[in-house]
N, C-alpha and C. Protein backbone atom coordinates (compact mmCIF):
# COMPACT_ATOMS: atom_id res chain seq x y z
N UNK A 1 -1.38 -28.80 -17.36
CA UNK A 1 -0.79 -28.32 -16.13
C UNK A 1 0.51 -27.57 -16.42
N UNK A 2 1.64 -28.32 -17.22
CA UNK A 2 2.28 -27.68 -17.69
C UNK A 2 2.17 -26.24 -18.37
N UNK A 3 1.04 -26.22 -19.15
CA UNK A 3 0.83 -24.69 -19.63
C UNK A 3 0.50 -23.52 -19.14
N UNK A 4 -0.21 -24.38 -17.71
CA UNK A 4 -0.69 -22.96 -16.68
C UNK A 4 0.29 -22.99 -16.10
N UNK A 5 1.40 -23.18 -15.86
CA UNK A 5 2.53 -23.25 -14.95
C UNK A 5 3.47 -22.22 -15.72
N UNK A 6 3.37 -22.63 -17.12
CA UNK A 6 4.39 -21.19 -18.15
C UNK A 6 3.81 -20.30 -17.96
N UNK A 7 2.25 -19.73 -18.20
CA UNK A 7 1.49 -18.99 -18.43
C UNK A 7 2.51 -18.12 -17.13
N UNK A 8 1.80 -18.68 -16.20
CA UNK A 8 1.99 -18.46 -14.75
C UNK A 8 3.72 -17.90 -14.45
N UNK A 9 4.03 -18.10 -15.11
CA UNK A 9 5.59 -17.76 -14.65
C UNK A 9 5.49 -16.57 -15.50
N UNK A 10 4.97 -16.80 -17.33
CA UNK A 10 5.51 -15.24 -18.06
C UNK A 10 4.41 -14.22 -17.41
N UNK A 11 3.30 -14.38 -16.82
CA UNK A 11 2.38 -13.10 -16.26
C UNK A 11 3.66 -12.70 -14.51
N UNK A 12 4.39 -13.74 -14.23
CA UNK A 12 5.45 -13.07 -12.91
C UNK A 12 6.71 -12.43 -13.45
N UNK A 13 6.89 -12.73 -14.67
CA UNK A 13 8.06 -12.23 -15.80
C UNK A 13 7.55 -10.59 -15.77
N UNK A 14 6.16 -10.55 -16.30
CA UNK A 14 6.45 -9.34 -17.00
C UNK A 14 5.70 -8.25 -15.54
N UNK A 15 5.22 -8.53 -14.69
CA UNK A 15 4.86 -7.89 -13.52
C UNK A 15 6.14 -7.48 -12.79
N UNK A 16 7.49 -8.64 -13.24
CA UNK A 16 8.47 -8.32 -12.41
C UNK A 16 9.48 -7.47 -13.18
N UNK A 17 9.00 -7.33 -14.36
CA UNK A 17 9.53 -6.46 -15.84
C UNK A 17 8.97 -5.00 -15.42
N UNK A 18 7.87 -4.51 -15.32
CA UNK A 18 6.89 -3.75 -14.68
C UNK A 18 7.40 -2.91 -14.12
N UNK A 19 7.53 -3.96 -12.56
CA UNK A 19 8.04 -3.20 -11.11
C UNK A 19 9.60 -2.60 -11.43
N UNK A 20 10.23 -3.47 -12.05
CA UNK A 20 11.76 -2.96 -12.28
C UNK A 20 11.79 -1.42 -13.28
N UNK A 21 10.56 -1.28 -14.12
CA UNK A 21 10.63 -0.03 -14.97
C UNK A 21 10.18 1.52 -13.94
N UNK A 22 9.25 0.52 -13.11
CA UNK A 22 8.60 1.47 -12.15
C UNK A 22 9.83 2.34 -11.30
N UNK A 23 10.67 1.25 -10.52
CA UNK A 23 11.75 1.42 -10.10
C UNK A 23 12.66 2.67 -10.69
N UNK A 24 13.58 2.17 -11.66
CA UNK A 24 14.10 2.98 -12.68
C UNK A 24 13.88 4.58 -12.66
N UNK A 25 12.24 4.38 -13.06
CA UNK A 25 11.61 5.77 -13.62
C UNK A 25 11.65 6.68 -12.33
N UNK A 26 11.83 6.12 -11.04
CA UNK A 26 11.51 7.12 -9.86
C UNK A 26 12.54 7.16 -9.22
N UNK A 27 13.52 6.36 -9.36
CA UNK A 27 15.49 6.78 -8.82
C UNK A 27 15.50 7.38 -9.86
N UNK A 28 15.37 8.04 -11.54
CA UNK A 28 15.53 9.00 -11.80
C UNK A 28 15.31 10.06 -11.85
N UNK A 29 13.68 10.17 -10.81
CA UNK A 29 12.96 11.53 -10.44
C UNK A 29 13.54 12.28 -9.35
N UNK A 30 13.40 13.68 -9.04
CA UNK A 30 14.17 13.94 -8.30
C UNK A 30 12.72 13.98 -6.68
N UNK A 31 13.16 12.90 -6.20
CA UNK A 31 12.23 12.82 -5.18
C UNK A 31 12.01 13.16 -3.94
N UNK A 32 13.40 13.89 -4.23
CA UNK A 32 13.78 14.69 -2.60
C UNK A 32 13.43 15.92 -2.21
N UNK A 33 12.86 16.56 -3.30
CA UNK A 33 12.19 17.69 -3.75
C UNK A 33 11.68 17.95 -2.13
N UNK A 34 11.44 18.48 -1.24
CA UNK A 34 10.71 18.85 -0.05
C UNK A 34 9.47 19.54 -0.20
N UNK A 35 9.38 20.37 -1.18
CA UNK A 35 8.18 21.24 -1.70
C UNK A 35 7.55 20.11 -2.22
N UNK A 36 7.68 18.96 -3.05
CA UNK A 36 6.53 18.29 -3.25
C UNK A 36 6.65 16.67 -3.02
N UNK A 37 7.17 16.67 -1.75
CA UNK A 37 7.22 15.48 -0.92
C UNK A 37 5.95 15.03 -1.31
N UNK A 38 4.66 14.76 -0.75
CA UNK A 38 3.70 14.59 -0.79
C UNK A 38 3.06 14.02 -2.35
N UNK A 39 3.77 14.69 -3.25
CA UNK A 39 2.88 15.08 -4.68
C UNK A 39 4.07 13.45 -5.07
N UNK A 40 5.51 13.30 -4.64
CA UNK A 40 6.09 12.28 -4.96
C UNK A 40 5.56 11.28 -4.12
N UNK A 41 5.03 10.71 -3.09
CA UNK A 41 4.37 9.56 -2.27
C UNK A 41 3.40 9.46 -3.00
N UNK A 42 2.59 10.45 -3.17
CA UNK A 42 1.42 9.87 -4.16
C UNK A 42 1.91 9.02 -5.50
N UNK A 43 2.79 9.92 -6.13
CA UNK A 43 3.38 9.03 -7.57
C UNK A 43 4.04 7.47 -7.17
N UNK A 44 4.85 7.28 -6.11
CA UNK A 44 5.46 5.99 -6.00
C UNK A 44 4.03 5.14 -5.77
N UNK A 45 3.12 5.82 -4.66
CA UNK A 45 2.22 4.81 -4.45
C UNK A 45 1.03 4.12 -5.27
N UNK A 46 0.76 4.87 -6.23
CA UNK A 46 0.45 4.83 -7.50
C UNK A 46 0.71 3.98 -8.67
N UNK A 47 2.41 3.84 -8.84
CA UNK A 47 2.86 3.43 -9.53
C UNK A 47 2.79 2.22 -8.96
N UNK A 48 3.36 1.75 -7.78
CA UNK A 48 3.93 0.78 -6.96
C UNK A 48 2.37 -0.29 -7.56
N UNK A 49 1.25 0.69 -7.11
CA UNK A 49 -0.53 -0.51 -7.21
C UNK A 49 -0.45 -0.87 -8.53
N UNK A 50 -0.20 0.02 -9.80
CA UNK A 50 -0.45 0.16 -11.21
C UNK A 50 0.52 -1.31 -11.36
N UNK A 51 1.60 -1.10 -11.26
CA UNK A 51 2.97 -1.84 -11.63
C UNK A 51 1.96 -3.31 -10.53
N UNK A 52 1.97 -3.57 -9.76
CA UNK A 52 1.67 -4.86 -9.30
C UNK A 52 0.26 -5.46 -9.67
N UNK A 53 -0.44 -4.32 -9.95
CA UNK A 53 -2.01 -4.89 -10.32
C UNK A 53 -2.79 -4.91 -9.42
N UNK A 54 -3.09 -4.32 -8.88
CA UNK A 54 -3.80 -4.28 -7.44
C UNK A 54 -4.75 -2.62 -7.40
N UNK A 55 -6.02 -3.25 -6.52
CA UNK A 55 -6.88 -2.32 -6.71
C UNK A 55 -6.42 -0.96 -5.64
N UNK A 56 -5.72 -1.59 -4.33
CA UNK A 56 -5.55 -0.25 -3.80
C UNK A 56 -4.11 -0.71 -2.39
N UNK A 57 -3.76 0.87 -2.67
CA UNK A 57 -1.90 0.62 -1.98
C UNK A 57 -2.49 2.35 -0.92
N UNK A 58 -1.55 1.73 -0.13
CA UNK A 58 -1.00 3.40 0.35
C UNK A 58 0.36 3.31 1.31
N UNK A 59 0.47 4.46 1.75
CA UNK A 59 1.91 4.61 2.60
C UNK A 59 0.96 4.96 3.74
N UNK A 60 1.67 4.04 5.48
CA UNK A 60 1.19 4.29 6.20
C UNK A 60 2.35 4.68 7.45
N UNK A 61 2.33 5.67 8.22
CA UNK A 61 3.13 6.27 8.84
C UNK A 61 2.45 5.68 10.51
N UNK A 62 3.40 4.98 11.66
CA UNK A 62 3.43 5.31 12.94
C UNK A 62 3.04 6.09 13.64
N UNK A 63 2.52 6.37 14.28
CA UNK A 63 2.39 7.52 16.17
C UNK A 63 2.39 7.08 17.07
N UNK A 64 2.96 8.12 17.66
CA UNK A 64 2.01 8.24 19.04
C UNK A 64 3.03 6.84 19.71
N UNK A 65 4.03 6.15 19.37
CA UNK A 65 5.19 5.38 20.09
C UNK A 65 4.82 3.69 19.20
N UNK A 66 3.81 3.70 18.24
CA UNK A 66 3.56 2.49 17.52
C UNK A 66 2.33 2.27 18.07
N UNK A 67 1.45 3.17 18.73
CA UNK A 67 -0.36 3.36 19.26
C UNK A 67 -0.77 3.47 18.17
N UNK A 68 -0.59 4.19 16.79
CA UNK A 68 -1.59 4.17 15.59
C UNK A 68 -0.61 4.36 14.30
N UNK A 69 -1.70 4.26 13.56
CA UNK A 69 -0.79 4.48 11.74
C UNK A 69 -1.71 5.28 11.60
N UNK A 70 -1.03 6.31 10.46
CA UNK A 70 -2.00 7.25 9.58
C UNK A 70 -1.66 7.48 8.72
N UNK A 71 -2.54 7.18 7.57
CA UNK A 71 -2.37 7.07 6.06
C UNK A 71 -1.95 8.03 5.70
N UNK A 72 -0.74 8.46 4.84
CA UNK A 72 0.02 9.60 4.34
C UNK A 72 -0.90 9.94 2.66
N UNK A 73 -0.79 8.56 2.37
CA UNK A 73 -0.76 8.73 0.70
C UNK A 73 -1.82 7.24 0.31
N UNK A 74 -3.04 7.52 -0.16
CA UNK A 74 -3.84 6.28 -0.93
C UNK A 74 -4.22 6.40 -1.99
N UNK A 75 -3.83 5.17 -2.84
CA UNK A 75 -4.56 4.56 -4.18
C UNK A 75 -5.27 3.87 -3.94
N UNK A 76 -6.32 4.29 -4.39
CA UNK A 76 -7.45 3.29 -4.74
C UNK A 76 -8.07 3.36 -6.31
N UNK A 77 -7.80 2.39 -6.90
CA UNK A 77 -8.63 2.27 -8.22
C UNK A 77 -8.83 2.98 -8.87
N UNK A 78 -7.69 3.90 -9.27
CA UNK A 78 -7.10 5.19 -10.07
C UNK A 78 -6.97 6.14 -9.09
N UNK A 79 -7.65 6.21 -8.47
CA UNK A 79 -7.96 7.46 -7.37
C UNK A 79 -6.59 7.62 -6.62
N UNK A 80 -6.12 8.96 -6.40
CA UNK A 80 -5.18 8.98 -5.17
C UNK A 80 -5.81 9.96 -4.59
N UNK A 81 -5.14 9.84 -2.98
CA UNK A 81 -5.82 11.10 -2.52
C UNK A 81 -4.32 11.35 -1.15
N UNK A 82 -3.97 12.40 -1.16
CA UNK A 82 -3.28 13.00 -0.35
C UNK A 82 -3.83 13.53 1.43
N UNK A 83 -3.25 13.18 2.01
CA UNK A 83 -3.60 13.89 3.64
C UNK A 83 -2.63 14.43 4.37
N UNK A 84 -2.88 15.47 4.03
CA UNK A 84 -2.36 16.72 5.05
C UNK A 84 -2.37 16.58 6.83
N UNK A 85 -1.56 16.34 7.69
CA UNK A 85 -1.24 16.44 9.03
C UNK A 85 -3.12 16.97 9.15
N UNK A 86 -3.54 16.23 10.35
CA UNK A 86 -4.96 16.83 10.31
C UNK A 86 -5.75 16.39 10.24
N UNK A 87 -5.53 15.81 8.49
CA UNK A 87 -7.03 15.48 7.72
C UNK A 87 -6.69 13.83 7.54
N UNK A 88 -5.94 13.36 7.75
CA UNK A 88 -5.64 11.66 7.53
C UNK A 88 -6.40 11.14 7.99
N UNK A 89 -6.53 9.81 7.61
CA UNK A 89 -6.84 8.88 8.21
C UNK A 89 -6.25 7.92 9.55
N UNK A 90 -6.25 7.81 10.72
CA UNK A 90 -6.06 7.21 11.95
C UNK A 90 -6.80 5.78 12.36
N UNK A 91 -5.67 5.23 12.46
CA UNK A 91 -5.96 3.40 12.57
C UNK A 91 -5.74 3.62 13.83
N UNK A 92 -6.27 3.05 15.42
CA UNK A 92 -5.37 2.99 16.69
C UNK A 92 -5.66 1.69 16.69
N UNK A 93 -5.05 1.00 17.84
CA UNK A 93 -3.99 0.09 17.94
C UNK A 93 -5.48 -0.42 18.97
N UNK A 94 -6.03 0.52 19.75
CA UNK A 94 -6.95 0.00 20.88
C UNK A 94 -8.43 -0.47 20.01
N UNK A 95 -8.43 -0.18 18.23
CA UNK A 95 -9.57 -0.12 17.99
C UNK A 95 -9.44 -1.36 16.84
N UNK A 96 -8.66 -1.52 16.82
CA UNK A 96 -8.28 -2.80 15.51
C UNK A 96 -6.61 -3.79 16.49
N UNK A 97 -7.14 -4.72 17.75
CA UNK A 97 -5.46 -4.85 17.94
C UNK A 97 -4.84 -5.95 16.89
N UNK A 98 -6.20 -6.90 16.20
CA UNK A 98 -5.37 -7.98 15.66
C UNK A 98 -4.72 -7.62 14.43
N UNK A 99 -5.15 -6.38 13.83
CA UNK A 99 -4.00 -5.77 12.84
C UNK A 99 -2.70 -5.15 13.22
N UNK A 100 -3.05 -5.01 14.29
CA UNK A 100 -1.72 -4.40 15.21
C UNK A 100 -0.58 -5.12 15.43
N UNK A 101 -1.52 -6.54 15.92
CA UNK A 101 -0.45 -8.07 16.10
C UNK A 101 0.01 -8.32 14.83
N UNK A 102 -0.79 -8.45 13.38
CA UNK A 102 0.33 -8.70 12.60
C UNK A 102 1.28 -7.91 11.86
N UNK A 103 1.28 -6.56 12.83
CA UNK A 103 2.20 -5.46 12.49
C UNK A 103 3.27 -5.77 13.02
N UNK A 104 2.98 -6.29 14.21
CA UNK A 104 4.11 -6.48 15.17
C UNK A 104 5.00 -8.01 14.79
N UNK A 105 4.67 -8.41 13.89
CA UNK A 105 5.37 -9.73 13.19
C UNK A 105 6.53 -8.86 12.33
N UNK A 106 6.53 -7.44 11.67
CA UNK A 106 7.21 -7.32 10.56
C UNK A 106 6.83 -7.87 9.06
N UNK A 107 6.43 -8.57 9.07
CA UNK A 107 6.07 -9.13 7.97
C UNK A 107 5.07 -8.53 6.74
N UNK A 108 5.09 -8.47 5.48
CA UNK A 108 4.42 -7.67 4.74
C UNK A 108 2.74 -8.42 4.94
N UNK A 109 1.98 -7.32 4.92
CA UNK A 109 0.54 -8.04 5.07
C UNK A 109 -0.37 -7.58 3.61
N UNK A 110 -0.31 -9.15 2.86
CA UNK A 110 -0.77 -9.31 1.76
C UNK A 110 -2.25 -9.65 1.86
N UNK A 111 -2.89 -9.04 1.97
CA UNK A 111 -4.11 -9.50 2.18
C UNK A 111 -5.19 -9.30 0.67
N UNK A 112 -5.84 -10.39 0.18
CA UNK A 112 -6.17 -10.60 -1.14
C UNK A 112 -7.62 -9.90 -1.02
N UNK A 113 -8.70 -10.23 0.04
CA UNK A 113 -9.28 -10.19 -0.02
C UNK A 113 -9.71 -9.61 1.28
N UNK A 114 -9.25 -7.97 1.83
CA UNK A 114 -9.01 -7.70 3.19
C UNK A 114 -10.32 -7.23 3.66
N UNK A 115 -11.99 -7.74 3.41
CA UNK A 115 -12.87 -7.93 4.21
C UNK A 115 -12.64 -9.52 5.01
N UNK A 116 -12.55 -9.74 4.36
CA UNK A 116 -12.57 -11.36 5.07
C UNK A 116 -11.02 -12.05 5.57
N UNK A 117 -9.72 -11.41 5.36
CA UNK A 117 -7.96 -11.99 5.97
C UNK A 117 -8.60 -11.44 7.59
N UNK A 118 -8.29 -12.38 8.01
CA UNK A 118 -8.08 -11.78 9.70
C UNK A 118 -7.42 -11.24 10.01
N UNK A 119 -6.31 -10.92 9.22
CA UNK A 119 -5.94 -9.88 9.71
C UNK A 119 -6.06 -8.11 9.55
N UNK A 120 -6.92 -8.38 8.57
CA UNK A 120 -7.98 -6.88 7.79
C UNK A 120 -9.10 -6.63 8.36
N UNK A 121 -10.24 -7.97 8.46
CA UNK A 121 -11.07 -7.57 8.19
C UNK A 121 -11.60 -6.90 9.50
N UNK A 122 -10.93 -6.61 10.48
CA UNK A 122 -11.43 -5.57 11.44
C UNK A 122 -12.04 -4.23 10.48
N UNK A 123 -11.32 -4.02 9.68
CA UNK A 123 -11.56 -2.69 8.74
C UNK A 123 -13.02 -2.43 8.10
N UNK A 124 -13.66 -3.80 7.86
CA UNK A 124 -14.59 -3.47 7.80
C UNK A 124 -15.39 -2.36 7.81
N UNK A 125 -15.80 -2.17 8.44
CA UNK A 125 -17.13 -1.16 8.84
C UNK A 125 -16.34 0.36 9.13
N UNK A 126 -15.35 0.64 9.90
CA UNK A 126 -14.83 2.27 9.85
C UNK A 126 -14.18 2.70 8.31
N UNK A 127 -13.52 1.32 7.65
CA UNK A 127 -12.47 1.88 6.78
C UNK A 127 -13.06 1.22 5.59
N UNK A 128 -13.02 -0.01 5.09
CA UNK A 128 -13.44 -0.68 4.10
C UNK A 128 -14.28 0.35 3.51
N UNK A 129 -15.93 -0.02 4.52
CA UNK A 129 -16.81 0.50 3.39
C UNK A 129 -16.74 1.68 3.39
């Protein structure tokens, strides 16, 4: 028990070794760039999944007064993909509300396994698959 408990702490050591290099490397990029806003969300969001270990991250932006989110920037499983005003992806609020409710907590939503967290798995069927 003891040994999975070290194990367990040096795999949060060096994930938290990771995130801090991740960090670093992108307060020294110049990210304010306006011409490639976009091309930098993709890189943080990227890095951000790579650096934590996780199959898929993105940045999700508000509308419409807190009625919907729309995905700016997604990683998925090497993949990024960028959306242009337009072409995004649109979550509304009337079509998924219990993700909405745990938006409205503030709270980060860690979801391990987001077919089946209640608070994901609305996603299912439009977004998941």
């Amino acid at each position: 028990v003891v040994q999975e408990r070290d194990l367990a702490e040096r795999k949060k050591l060096v994930k938290n070794d990771s995130l801090r290099s991740v960090i670093t490397q992108l307060s020294l990029s110049d990210l304010a760039d306006g011409d490639h806003a976009l091309d930098n969300l993709a890189r943080i969001c990227s890095k951000a999944a790579e650096a934590l270990d996780i199959g898929r991250a993105g940045l999700w932006l508000f509308r419409k007064g807190g009625s919907e989110v729309h995905c700016q920037v997604q990683y998925s499983f090497g993949e990024v993909r960028k959306f242009l005003e337009g072409t995004d992806i649109t979550l509304e609020r009337k079509d998924f509300p219990i993700y909405f409710q745990a938006l409205a907590l503030g709270k980060p939503i860690v979801a391990h396994v987001a077919r089946t967290d209640v608070r994901t798995m609305e996603f299912r069927e439009h977004y998941l698959e």
